[in-house]
N, C-alpha and C. Protein backbone atom coordinates (compact mmCIF):
# COMPACT_ATOMS: atom_id res chain seq x y z
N UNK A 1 117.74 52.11 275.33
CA UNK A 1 116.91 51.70 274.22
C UNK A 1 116.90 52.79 273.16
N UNK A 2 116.90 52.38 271.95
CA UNK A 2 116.39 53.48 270.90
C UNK A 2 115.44 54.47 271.18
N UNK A 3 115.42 56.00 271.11
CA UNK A 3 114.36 56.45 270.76
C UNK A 3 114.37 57.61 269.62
N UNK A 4 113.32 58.23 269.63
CA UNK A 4 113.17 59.20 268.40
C UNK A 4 114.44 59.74 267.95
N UNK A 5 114.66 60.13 266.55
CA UNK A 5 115.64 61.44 265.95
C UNK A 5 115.78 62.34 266.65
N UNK A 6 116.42 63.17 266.83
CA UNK A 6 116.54 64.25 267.50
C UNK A 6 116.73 65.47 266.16
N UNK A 7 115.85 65.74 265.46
CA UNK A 7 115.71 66.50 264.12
C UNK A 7 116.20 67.98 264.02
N UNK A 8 115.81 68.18 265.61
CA UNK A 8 116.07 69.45 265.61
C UNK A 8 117.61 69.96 265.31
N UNK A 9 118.19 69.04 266.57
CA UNK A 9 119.25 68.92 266.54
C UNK A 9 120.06 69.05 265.42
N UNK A 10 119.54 67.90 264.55
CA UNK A 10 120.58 67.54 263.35
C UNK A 10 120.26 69.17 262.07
N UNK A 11 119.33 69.68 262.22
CA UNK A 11 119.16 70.38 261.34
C UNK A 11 119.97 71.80 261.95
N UNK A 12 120.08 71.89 263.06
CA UNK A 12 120.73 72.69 263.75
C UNK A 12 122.46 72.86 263.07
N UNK A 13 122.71 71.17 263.50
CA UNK A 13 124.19 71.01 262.22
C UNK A 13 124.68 70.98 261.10
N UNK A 14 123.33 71.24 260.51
CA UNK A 14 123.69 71.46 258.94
C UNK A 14 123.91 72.35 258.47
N UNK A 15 123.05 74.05 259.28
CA UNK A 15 123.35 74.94 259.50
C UNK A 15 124.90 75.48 260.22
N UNK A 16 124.99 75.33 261.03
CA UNK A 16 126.60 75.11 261.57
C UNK A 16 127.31 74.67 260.84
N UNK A 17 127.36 73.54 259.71
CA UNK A 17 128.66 72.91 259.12
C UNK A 17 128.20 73.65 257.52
N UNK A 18 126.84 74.53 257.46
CA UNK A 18 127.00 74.91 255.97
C UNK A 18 126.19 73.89 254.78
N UNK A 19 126.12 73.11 255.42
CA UNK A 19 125.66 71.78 254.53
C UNK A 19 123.68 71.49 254.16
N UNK A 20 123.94 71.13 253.12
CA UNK A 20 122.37 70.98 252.89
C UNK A 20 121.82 69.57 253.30
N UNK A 21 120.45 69.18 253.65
CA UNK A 21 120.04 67.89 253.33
C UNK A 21 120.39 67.18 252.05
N UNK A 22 120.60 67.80 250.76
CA UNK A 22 121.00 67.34 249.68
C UNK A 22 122.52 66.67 249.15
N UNK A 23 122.93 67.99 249.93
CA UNK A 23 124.51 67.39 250.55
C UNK A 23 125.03 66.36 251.01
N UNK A 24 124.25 65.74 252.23
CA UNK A 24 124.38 64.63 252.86
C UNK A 24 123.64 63.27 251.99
N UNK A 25 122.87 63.90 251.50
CA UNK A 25 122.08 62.67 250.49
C UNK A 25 123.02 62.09 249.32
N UNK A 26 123.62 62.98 248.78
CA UNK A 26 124.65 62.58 247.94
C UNK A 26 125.68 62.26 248.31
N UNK A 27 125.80 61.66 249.60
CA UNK A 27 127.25 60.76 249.95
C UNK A 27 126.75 59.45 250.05
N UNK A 28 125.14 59.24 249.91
CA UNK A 28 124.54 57.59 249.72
C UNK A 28 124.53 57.74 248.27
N UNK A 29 124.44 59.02 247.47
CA UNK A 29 123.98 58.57 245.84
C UNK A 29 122.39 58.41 246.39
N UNK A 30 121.43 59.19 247.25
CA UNK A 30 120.28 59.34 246.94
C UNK A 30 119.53 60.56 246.81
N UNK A 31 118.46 61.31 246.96
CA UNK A 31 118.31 62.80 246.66
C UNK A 31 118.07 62.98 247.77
N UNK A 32 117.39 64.30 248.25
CA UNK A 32 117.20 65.18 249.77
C UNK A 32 116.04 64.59 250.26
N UNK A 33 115.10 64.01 249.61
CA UNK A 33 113.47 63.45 250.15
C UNK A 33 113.82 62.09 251.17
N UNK A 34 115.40 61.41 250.82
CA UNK A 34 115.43 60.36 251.73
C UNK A 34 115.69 60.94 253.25
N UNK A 35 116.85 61.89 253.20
CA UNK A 35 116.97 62.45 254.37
C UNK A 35 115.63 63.37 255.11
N UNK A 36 114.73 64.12 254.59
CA UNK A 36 113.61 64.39 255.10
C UNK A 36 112.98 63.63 255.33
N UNK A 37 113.08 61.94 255.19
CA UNK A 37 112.30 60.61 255.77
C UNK A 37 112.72 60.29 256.86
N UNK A 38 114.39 60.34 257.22
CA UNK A 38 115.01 60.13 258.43
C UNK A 38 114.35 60.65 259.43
N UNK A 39 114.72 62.49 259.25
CA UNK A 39 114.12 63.20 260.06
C UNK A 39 112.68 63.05 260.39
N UNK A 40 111.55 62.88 259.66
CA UNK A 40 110.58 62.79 260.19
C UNK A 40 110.33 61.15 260.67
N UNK A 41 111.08 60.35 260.80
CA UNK A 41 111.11 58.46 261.24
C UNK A 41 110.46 58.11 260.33
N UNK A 42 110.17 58.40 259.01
CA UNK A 42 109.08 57.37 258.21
C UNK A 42 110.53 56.26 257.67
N UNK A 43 111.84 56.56 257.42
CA UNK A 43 112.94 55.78 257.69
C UNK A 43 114.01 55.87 258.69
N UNK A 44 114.20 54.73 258.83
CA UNK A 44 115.32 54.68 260.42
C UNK A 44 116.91 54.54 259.49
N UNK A 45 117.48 55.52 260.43
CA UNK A 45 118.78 55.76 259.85
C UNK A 45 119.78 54.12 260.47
N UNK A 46 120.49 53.70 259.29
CA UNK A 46 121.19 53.15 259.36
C UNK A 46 122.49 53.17 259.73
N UNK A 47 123.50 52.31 260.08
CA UNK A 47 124.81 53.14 260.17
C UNK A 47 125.65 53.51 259.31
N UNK A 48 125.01 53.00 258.08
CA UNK A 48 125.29 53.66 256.85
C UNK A 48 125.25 55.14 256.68
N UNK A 49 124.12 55.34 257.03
CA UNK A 49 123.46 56.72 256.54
C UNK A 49 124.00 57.45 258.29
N UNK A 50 124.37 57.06 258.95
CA UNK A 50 124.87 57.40 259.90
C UNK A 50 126.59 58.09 259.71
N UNK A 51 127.03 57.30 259.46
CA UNK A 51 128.34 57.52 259.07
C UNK A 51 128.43 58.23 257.61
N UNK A 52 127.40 58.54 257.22
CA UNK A 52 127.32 59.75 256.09
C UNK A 52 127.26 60.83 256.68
N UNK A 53 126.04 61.07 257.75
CA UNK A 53 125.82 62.06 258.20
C UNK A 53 127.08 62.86 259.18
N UNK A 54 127.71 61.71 259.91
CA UNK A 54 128.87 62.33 260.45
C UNK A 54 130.15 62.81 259.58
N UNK A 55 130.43 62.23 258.48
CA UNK A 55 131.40 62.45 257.40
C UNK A 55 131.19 64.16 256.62
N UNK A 56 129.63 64.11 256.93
CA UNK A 56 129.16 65.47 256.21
C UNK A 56 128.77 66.73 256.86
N UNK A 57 128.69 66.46 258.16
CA UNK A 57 128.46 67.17 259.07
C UNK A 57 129.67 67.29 260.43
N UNK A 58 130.74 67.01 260.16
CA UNK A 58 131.97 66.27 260.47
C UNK A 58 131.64 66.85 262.13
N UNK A 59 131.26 65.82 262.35
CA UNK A 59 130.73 65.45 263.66
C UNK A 59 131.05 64.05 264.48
N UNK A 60 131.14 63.32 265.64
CA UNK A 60 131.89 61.87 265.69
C UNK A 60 130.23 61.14 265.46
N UNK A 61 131.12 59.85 264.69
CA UNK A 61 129.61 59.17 264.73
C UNK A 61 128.94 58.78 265.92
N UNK A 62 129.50 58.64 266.97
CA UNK A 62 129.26 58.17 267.81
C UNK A 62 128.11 59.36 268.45
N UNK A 63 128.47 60.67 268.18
CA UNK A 63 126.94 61.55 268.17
C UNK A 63 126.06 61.81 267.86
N UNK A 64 126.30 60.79 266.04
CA UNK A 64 125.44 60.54 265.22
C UNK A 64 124.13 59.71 265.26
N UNK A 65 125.03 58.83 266.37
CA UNK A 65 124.36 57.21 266.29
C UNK A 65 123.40 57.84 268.01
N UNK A 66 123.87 58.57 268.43
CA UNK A 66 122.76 58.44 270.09
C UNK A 66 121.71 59.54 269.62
N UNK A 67 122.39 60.45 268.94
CA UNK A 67 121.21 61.83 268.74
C UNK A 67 120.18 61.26 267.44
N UNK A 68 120.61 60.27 267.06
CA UNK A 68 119.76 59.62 265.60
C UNK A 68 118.53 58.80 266.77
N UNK A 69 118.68 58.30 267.93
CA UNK A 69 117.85 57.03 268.50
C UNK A 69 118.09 56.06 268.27
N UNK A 70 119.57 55.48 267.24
CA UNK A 70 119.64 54.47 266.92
C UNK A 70 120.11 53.69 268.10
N UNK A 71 120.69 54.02 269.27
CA UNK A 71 121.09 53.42 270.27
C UNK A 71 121.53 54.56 271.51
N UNK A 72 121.54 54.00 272.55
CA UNK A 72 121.39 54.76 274.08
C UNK A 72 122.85 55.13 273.75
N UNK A 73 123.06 55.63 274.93
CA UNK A 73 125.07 56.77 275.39
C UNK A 73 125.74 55.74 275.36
N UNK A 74 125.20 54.17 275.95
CA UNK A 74 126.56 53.34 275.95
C UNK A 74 126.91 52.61 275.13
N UNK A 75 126.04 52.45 274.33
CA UNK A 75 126.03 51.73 273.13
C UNK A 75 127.59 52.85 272.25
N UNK A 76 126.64 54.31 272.02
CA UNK A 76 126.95 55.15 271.31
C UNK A 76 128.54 55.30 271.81
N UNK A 77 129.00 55.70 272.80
CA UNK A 77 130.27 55.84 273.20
C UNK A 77 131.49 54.88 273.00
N UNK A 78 130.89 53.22 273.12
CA UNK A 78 131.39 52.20 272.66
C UNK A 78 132.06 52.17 270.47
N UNK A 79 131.34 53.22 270.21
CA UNK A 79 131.70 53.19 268.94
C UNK A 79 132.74 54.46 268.70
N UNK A 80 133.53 55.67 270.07
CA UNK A 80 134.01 56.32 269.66
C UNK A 80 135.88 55.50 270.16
N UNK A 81 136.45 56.10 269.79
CA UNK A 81 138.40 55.39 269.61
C UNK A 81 138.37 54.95 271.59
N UNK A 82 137.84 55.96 272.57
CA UNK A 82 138.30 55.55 273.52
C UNK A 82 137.93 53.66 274.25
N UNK A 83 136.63 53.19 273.10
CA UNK A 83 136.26 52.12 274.05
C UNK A 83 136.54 50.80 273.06
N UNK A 84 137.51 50.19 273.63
CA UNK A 84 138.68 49.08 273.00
C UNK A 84 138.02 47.46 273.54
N UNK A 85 138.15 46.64 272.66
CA UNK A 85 138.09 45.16 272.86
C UNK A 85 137.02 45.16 274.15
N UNK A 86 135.91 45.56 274.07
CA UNK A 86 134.88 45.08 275.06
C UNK A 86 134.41 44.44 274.96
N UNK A 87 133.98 43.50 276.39
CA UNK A 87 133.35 41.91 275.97
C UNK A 87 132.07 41.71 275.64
N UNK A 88 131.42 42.70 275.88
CA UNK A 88 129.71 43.33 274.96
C UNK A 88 129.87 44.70 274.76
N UNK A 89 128.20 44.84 274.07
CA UNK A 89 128.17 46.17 273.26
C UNK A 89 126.92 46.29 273.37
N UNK A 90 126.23 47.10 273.96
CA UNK A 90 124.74 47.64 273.32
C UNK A 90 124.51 47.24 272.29
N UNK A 91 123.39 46.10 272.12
CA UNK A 91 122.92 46.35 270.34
C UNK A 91 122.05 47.15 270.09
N UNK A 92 122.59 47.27 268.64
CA UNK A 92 122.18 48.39 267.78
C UNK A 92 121.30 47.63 266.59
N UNK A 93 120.34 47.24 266.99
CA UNK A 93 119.55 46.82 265.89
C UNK A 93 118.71 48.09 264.51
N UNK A 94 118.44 46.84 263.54
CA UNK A 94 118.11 47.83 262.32
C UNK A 94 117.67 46.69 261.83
N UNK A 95 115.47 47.43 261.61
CA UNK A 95 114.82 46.84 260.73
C UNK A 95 114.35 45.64 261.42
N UNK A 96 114.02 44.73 260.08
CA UNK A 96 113.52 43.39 260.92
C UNK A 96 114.29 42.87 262.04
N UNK A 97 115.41 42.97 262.40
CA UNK A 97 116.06 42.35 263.29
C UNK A 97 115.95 43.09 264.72
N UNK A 98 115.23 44.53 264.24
CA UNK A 98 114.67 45.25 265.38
C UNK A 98 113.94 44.73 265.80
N UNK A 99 112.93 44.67 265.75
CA UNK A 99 111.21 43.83 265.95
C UNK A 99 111.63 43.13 266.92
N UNK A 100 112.42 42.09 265.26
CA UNK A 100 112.38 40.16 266.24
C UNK A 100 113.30 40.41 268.09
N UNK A 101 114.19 41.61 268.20
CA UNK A 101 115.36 41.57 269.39
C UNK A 101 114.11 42.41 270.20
N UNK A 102 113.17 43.41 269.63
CA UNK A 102 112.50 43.49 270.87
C UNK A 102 111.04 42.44 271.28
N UNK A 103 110.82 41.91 270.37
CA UNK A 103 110.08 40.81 271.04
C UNK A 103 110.59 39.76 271.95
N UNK A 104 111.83 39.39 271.35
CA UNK A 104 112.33 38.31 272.51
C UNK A 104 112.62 39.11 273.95
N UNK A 105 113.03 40.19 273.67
CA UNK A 105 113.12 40.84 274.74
C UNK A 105 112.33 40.99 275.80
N UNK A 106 111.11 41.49 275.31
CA UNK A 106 109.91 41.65 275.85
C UNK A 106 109.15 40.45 276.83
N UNK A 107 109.81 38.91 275.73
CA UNK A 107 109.30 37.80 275.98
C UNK A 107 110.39 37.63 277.48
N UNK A 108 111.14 37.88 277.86
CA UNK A 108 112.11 37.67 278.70
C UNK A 108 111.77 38.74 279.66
N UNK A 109 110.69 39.35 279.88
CA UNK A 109 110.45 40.73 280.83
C UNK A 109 111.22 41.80 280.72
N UNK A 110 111.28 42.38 279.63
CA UNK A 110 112.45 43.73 279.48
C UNK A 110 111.23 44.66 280.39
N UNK A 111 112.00 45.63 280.84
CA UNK A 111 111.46 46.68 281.20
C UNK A 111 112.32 48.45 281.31
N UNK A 112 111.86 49.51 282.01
CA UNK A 112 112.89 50.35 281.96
C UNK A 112 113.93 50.41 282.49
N UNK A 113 115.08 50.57 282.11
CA UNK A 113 116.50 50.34 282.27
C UNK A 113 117.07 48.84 282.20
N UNK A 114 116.17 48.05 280.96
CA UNK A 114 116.72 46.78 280.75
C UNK A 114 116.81 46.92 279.24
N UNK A 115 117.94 46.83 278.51
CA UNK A 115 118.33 46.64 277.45
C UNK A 115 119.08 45.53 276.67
N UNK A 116 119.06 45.33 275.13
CA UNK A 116 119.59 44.19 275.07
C UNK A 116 121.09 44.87 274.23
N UNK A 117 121.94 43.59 275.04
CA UNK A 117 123.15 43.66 274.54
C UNK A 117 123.99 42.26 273.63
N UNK A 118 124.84 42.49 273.04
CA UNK A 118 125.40 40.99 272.67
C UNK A 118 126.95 40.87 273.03
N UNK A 119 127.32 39.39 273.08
CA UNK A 119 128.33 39.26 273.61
C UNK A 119 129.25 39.17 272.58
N UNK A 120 130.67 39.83 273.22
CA UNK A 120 131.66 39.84 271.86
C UNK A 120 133.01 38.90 272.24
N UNK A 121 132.87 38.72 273.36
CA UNK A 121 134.66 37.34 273.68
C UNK A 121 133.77 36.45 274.62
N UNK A 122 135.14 35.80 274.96
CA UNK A 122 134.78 34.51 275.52
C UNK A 122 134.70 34.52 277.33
N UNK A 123 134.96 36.03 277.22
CA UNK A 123 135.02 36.02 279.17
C UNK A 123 134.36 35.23 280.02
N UNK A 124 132.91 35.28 279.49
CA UNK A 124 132.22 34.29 280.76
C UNK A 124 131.70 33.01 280.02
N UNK A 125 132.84 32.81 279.02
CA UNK A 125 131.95 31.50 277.73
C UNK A 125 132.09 29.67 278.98
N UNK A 126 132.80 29.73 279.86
CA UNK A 126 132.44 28.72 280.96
C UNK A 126 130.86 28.75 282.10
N UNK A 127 130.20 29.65 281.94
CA UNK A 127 129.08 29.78 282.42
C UNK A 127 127.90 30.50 281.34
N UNK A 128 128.52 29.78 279.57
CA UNK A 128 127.32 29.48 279.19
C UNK A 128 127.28 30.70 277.70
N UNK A 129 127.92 31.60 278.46
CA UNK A 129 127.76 33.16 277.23
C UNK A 129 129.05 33.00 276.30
N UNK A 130 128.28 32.57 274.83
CA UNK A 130 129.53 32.71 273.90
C UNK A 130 129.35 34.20 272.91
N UNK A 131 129.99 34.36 272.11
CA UNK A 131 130.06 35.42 271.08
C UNK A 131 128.98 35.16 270.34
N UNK A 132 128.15 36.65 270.35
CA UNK A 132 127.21 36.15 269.56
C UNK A 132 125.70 36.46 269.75
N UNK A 133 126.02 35.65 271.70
CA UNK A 133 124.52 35.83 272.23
C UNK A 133 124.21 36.89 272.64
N UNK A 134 122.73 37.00 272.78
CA UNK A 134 122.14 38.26 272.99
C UNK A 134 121.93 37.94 274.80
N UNK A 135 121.95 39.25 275.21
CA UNK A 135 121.78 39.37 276.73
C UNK A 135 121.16 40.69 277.50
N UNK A 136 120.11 40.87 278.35
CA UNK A 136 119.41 41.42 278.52
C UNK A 136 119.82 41.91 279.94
N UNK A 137 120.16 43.40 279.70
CA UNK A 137 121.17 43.97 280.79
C UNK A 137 119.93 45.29 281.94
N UNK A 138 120.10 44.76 282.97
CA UNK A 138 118.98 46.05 283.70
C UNK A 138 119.91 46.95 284.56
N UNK A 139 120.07 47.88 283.95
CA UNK A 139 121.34 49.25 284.21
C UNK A 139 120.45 49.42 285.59
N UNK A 140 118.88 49.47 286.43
CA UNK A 140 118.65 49.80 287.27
C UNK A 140 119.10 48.77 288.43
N UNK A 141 120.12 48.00 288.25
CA UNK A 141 120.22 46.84 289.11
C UNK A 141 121.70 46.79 289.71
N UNK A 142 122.25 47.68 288.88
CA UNK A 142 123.72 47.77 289.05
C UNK A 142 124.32 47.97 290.33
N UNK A 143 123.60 48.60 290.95
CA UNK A 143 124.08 49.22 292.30
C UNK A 143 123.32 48.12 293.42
N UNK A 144 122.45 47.27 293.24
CA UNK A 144 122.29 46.09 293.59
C UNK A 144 122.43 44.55 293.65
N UNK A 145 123.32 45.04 292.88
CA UNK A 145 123.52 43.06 292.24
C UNK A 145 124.71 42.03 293.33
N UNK A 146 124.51 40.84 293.57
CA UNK A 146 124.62 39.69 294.57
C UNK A 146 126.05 39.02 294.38
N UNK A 147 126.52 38.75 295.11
CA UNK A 147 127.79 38.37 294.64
C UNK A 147 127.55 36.35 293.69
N UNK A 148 128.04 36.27 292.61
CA UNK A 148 127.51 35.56 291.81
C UNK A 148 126.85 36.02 290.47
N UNK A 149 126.00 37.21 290.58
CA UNK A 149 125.51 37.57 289.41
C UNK A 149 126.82 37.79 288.64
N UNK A 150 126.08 37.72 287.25
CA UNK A 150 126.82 38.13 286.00
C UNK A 150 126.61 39.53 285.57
N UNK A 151 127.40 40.17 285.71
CA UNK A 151 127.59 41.84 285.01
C UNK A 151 128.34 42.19 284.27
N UNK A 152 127.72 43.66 283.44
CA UNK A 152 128.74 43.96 282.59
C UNK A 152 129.40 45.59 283.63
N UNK A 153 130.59 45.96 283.38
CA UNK A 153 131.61 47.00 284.01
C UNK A 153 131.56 47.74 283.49
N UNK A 154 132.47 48.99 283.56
CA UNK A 154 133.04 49.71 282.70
C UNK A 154 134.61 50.10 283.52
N UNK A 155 135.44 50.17 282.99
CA UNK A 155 136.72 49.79 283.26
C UNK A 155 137.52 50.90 282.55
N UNK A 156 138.24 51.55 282.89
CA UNK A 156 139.03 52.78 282.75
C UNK A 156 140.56 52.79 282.79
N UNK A 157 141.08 52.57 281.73
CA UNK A 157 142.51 52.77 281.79
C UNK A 157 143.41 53.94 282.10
N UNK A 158 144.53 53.93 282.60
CA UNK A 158 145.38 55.00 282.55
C UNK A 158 145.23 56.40 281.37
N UNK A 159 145.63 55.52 280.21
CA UNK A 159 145.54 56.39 279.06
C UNK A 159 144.52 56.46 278.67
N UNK A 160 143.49 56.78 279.26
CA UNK A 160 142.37 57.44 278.81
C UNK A 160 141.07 56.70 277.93
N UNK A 161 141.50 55.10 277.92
CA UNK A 161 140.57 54.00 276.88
C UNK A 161 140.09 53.73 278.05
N UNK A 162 138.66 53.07 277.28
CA UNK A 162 137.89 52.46 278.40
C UNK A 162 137.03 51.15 277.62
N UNK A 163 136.76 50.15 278.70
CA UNK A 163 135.86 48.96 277.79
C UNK A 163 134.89 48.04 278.64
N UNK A 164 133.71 47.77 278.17
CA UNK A 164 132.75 47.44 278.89
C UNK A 164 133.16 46.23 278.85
N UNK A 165 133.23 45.24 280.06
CA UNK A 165 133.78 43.73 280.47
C UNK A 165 132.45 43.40 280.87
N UNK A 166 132.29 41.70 280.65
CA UNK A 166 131.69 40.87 281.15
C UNK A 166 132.01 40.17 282.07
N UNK A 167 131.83 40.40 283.28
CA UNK A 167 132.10 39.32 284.29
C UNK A 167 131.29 38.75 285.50
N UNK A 168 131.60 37.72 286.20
CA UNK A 168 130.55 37.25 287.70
C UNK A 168 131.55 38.25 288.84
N UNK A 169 130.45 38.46 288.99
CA UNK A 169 130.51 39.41 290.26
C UNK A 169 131.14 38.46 291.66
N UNK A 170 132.11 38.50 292.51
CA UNK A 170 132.24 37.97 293.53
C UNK A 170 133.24 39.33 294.29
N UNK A 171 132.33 39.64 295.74
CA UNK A 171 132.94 40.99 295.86
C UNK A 171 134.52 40.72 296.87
N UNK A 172 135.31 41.56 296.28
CA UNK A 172 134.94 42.86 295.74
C UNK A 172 135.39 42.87 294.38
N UNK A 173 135.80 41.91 293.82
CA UNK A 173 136.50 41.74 292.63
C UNK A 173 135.47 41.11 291.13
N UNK A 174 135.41 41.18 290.16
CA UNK A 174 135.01 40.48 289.10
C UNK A 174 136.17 39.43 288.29
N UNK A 175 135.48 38.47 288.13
CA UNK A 175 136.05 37.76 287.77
C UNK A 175 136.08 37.12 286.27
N UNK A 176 136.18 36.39 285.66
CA UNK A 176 136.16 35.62 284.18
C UNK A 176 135.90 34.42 284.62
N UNK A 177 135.08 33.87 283.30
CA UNK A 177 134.55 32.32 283.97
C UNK A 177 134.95 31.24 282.55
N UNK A 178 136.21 30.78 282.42
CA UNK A 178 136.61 30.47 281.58
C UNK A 178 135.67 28.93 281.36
N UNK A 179 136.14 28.47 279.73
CA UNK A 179 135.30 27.45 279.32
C UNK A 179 135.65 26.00 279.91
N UNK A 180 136.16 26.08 281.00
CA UNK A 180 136.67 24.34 281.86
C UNK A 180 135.94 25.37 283.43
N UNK A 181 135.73 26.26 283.38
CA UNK A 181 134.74 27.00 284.74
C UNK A 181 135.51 27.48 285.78
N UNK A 182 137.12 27.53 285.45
CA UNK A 182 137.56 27.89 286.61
C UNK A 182 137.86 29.61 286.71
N UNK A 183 137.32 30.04 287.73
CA UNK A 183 137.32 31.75 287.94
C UNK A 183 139.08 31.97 288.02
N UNK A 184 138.80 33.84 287.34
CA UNK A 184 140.37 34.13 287.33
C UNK A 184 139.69 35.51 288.23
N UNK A 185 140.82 36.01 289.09
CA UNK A 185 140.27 37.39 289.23
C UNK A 185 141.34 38.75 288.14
N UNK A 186 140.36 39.72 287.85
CA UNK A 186 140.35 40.37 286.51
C UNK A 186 140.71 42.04 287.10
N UNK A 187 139.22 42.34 287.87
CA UNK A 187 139.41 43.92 288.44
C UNK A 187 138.62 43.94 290.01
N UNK A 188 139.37 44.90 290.77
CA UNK A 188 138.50 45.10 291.43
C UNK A 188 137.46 46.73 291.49
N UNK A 189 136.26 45.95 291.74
CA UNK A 189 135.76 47.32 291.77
C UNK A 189 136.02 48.38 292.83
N UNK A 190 136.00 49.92 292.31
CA UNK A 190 136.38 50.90 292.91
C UNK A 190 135.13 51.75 292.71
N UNK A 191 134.12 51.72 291.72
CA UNK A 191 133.51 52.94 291.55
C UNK A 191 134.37 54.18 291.26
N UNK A 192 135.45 53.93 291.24
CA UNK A 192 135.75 54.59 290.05
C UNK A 192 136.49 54.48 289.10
N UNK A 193 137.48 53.96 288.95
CA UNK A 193 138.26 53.37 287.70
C UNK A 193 137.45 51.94 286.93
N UNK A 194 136.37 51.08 287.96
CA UNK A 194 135.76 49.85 287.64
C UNK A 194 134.60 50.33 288.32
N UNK A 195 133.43 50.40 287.61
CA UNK A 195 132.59 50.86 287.99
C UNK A 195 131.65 49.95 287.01
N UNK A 196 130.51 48.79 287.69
CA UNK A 196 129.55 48.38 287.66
C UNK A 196 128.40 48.48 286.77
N UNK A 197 128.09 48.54 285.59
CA UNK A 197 127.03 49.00 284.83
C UNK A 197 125.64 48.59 284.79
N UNK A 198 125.28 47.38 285.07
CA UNK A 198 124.22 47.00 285.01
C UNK A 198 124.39 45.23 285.25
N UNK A 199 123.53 44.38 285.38
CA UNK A 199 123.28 43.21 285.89
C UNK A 199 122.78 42.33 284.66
N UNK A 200 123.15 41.49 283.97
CA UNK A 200 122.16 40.35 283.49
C UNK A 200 121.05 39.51 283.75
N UNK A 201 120.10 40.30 283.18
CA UNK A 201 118.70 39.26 283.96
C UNK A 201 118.11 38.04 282.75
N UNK A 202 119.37 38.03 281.57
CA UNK A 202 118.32 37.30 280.82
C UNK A 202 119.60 36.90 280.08
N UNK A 203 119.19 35.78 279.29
CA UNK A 203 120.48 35.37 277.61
C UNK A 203 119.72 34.80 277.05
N UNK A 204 120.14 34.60 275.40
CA UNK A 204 119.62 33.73 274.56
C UNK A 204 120.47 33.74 273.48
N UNK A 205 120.18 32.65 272.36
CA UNK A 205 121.56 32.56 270.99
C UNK A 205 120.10 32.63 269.97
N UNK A 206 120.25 33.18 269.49
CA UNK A 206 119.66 33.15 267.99
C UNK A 206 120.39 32.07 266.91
N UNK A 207 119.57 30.76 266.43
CA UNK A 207 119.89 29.75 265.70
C UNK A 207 119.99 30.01 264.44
């Protein structure tokens, strides 16, 4: 889940890269008082102003975006070159669309180590999840989940890419649940090259 700026931090790198708050303000075209809003949360950094801050502080965004609170490690890591065509993503909400994703959330029993994610292919679009929908993932369940549940992986290639998959769990393998429903098998898990991330306890489509 999102939490606070990490201010210290970032001011730590401005020092290190030389750079002023004013500096970084002028790669939006705004003055230094917006970035002293970031830092203190009276505004939430966007990935706009995200990808300023890494451009100016030449840092990966993807350190930008977890040390900002805008989103947890897996979200954040998913945005650096190693994590390719994954079938969800941590969302990264901003603003009103924050609110409304943690209320439904909430309305669906989120709790700690349940986050919401959205779906990006069609892996399990035969049991219901298309592109699009939002899905409510409990990372504390991972190491418990039933053969049948729906999970998301993390999956490790040779060369060094990696990508979070959606699939039904049937052990020892995960599978794809194509849109006529018939299972393919995909990976098997190892814990360590395919390693398990968390469980789906929830979905929904926003109309």
């Amino acid at each position: 889940m999102p939490t606070e700026i990490d201010d210290k931090w970032f001011k730590a790198q401005q020092k290190r890269a030389g750079v002023t708050a004013e500096d970084i303000a002028q790669r939006m075209g705004r003055d230094r008082s917006t970035v002293s809003h970031i830092y203190t949360g009276r505004i939430r950094m966007s990935m706009d102003w995200a990808q300023a801050f890494a451009d100016t502080l030449g840092v990966p965004l993807a350190t930008i975006v977890e040390k900002a609170g805008i989103a947890g490690p897996a979200a954040a890591r998913q945005l650096s070159p190693g994590f390719i065509d994954s079938d969800a993503v941590e969302w990264i909400p901003e603003g009103r669309e924050d609110r409304m994703l943690q209320g439904v959330a909430e309305a669906f029993g989120s709790r700690s180590g349940a986050v919401p994610w959205m779906v990006k292919s069609n892996a399990m679009a035969g049991a219901g999840l298309l592109p699009g929908d939002f899905m409510l993932v409990d990372t504390h369940q991972a190491e418990r989940v039933k053969a049948g549940d729906t999970v998301v992986a993390q999956v490790y290639a040779r060369n060094g890419t990696a990508k979070m998959v959606l699939r039904r769990w049937m052990p020892p393998v995960l599978l794809t649940v194509s849109r006529s429903g018939d299972l393919s098998e995909v990976h098997v898990v190892d814990n360590e090259n395919v390693v398990i991330w968390g469980k789906v306890v929830a979905s929904w489509r926003v109309l």
